[in-house]
Protein backbone atom coordinates (compact mmCIF):
# COMPACT_ATOMS: atom_id res chain seq x y z
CA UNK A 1 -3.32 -6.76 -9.03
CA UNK A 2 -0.03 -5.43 -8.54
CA UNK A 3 -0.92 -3.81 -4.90
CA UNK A 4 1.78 -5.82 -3.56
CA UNK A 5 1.57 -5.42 0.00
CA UNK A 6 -1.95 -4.51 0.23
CA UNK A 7 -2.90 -7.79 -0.99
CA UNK A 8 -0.30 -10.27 0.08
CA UNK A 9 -0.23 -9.02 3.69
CA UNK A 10 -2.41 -11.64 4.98
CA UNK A 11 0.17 -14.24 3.44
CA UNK A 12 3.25 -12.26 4.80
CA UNK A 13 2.02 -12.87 8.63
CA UNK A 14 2.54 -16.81 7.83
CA UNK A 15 6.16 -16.08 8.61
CA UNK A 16 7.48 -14.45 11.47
CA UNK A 17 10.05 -13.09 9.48
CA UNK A 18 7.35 -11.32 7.44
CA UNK A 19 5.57 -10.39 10.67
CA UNK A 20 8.15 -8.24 12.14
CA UNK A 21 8.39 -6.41 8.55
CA UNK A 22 4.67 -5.94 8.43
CA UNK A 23 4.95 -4.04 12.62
CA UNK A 24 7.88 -2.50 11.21
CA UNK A 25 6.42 -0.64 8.59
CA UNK A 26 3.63 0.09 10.72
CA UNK A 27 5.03 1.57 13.21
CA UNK A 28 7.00 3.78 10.91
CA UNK A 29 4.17 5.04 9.20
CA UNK A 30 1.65 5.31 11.94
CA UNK A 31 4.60 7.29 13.56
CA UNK A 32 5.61 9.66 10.71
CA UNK A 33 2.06 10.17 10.17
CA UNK A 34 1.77 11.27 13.82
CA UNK A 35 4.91 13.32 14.11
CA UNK A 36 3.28 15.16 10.78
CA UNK A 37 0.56 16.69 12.59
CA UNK A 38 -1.34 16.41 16.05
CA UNK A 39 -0.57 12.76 17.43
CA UNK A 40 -4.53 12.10 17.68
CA UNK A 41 -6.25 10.37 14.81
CA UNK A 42 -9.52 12.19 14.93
CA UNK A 43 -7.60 15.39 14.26
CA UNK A 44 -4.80 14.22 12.10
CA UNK A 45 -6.51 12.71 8.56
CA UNK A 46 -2.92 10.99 7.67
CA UNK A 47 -2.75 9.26 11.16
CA UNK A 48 -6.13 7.76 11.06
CA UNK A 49 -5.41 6.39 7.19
CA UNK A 50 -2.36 5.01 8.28
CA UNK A 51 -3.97 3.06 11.51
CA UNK A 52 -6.90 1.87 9.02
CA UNK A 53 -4.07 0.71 6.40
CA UNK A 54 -2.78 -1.54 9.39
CA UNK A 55 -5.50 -2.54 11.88
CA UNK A 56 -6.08 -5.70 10.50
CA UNK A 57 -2.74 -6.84 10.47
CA UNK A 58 -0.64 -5.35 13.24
CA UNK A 59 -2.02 -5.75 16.91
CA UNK A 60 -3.37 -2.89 18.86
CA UNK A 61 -0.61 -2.42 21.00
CA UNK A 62 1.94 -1.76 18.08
CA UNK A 63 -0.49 0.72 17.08
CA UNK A 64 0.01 2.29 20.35
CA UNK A 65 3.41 2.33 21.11
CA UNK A 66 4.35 3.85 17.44
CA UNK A 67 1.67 7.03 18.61
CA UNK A 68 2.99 7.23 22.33
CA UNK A 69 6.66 7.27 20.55
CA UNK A 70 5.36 10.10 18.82
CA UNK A 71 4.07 12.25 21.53
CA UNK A 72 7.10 11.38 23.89
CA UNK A 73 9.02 14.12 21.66
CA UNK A 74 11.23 10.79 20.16
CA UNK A 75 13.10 12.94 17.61
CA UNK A 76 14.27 10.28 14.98
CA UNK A 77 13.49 11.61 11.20
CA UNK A 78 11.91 9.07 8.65
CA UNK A 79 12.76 10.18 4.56
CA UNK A 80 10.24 9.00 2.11
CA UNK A 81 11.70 7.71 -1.51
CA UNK A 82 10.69 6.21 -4.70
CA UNK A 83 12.76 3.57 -6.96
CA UNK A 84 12.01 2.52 -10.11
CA UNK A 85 12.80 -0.27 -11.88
CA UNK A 86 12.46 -2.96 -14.66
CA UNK A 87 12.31 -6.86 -13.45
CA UNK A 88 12.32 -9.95 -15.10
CA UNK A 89 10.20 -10.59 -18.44
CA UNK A 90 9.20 -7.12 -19.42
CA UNK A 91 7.39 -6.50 -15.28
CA UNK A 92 7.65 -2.36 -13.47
CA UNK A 93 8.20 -2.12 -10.01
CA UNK A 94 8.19 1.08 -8.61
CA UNK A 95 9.18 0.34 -4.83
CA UNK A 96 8.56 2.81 -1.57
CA UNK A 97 10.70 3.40 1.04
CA UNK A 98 10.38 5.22 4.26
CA UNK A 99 14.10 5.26 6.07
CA UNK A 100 16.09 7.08 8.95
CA UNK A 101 19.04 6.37 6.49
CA UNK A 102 18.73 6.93 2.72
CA UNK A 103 22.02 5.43 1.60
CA UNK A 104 21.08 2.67 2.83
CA UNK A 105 17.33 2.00 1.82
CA UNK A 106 19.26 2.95 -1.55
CA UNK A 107 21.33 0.16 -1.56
CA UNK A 108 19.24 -2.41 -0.10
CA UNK A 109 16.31 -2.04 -3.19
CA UNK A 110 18.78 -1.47 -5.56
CA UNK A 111 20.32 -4.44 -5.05
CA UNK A 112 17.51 -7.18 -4.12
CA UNK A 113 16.24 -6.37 -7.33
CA UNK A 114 19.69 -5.80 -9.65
CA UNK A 115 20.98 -9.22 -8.26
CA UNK A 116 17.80 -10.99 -10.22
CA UNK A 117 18.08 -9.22 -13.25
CA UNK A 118 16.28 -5.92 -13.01
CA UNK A 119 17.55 -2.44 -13.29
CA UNK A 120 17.10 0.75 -12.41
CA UNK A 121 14.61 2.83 -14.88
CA UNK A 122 11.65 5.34 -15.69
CA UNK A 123 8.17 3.08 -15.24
CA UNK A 124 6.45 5.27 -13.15
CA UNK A 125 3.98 6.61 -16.52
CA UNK A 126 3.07 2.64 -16.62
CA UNK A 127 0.94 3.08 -13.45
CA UNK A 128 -2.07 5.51 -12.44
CA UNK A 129 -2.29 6.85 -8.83
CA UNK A 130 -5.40 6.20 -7.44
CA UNK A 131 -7.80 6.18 -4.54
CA UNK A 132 -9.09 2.48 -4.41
CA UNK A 133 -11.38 1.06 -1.78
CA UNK A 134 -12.51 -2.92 -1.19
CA UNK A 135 -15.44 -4.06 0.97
CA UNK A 136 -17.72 -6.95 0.75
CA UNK A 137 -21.16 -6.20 -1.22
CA UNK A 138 -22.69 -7.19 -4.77
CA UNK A 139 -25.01 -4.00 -5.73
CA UNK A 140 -22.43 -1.93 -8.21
CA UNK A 141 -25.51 0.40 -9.27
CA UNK A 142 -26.82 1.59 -5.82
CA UNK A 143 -22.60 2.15 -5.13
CA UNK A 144 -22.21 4.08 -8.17
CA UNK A 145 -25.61 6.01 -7.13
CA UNK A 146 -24.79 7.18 -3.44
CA UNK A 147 -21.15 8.27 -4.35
CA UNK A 148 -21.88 10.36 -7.59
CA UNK A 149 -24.62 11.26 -5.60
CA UNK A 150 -22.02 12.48 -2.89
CA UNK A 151 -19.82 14.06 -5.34
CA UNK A 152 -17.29 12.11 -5.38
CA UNK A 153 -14.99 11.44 -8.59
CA UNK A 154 -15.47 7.79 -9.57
CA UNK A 155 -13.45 6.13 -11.79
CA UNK A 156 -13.88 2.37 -11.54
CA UNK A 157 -16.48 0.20 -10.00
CA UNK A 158 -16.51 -3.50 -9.97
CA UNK A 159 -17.05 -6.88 -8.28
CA UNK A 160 -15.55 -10.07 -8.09
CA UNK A 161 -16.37 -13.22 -5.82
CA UNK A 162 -18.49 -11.18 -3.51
CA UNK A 163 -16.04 -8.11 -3.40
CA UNK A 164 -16.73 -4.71 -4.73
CA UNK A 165 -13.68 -2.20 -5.62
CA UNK A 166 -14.04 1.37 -6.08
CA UNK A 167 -11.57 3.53 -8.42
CA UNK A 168 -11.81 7.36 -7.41
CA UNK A 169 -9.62 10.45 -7.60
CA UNK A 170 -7.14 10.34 -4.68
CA UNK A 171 -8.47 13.76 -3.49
CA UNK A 172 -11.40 12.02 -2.96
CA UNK A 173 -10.87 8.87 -1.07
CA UNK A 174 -12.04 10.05 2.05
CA UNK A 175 -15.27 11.88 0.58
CA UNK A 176 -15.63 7.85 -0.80
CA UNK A 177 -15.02 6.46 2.09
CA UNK A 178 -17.50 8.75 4.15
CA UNK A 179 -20.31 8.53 1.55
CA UNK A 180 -20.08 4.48 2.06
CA UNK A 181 -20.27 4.83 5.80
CA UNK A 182 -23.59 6.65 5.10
CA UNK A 183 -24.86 4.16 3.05
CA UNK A 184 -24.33 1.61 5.31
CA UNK A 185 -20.65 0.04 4.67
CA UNK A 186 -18.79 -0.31 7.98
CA UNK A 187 -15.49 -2.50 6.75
CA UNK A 188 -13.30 -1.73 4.02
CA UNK A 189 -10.67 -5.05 3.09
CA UNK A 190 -8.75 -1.75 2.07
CA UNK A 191 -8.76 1.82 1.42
CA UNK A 192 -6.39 4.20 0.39
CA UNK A 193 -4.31 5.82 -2.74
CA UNK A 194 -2.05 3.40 -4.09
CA UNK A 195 -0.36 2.70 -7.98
CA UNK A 196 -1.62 0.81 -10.35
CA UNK A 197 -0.49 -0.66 -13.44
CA UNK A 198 -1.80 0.22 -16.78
CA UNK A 199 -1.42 -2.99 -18.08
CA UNK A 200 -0.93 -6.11 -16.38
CA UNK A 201 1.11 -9.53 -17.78
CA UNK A 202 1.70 -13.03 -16.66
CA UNK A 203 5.04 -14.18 -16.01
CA UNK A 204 6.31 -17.99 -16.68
CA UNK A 205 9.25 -19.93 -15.28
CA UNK A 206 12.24 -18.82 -14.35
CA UNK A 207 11.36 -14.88 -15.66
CA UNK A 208 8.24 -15.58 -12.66
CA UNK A 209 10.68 -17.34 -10.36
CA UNK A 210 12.70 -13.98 -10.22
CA UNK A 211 10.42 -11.95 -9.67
CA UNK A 212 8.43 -13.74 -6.96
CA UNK A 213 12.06 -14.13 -4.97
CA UNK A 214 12.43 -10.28 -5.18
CA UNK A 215 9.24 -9.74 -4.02
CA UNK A 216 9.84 -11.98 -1.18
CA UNK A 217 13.14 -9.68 -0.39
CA UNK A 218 11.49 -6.95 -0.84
CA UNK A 219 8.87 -7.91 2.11
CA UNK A 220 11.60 -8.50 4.25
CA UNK A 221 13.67 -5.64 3.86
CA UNK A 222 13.00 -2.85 6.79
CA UNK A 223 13.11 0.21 4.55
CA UNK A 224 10.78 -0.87 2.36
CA UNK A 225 6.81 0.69 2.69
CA UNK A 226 5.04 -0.57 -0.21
CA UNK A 227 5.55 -2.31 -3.70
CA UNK A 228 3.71 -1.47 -6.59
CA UNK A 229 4.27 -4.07 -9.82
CA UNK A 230 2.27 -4.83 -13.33
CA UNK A 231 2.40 -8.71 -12.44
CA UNK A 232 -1.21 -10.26 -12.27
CA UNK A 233 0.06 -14.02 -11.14
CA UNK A 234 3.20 -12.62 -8.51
């Protein structure tokens, strides 16, 4: 689906590697998030996303210690930035970074994905920001109901193998999110604005062989937040 991270995180934990990128990135975000406003996720709206984005794949305690950092007055300065870029066969990646050193993040992307035949390039207008939310249920129409019902922008509503997605208007993930909760959904698989691509394609051989390797750098790499890419088999 081209959520990169989002939907490969399970399969990134198989490595420990890929584990310490996943706290990583965590902890970076949970703490910029807290540093951004009060350190207290019932007060602070980007806190609490971020700690939703990661509770099901970073332990509690590196939840913690990111928010504690935070309120101990730590004084280091995370940049957020945005790359884009054209990979192998005719695939966009548009790749986020969140660093204490821009240069560097810089370098790093540019080169993991240069070094397998990309390049640097405007494909940002190939992808659509949007709020999107993932929970277990079957009944689109009574979704559909209690969120127009509650206002909220919808976009997209669909299910597959048991799991419903919901497309809405960034603004209004959190109205989404709450009107859900009312209606009885207590676990999202995921929730929260992300990119994605317009149109999707299928990669073959060595073009998919690429790609999947700078995907795999790209987990690894510690300024690197998120991945968004218009591959369907990646």
């Amino acid at each position: 689906m081209g959520r990169h991270f989002e939907v490969r995180a399970a399969a990134m934990a198989a490595t420990a590697k890929a584990k310490s990128a996943i706290y990583m990135r965590a902890s970076k975000e949970i703490y910029a998030a807290a540093k951004s406003g009060v350190p207290d996720p019932e007060s602070n709206l980007a806190l609490r996303s971020a700690i939703e984005k990661y509770r099901k794949t970073c332990p509690k305690d590196v939840i913690e210690r990111a928010i504690e950092k935070a309120k101990g007055g730590d004084t280091v300065s995370y940049i957020p930035g945005s790359y884009e870029f054209f990979g192998p066969g005719g695939s966009y990646l548009i790749v986020n970074t969140l660093t204490d050193n821009v240069n560097r993040a810089l370098v790093t992307v540019r080169t993991i994905v240069t070094r397998k035949g990309g390049k640097m390039g405007s494909v940002a207008y190939n992808f659509q920001y949007m709020g999107v939310i993932d929970f277990k249920g079957e009944n689109i129409e009574e979704v559909e109901e209690n969120l127009i019902m509650a206002d909220v922008d919808l976009q997209n509503c669909t299910c597959e193998d048991g799991i419903i997605e919901v497309q809405v208007t960034p603004s209004d993930l959190e109205k989404a999110k709450k009107a859900l909760n009312d209606m009885g959904v207590t676990e999202f698989e995921n929730a929260e604005n992300t990119m994605l691509a317009n149109e999707e394609i299928e990669l073959q051989g060595e073009d998919l062989e690429r790609f999947k390797k700078i995907l795999d750098e790209l987990d690894e790499a510690e300024d690197v937040q998120a991945v968004y890419h218009n591959v369907a088999n990646a």
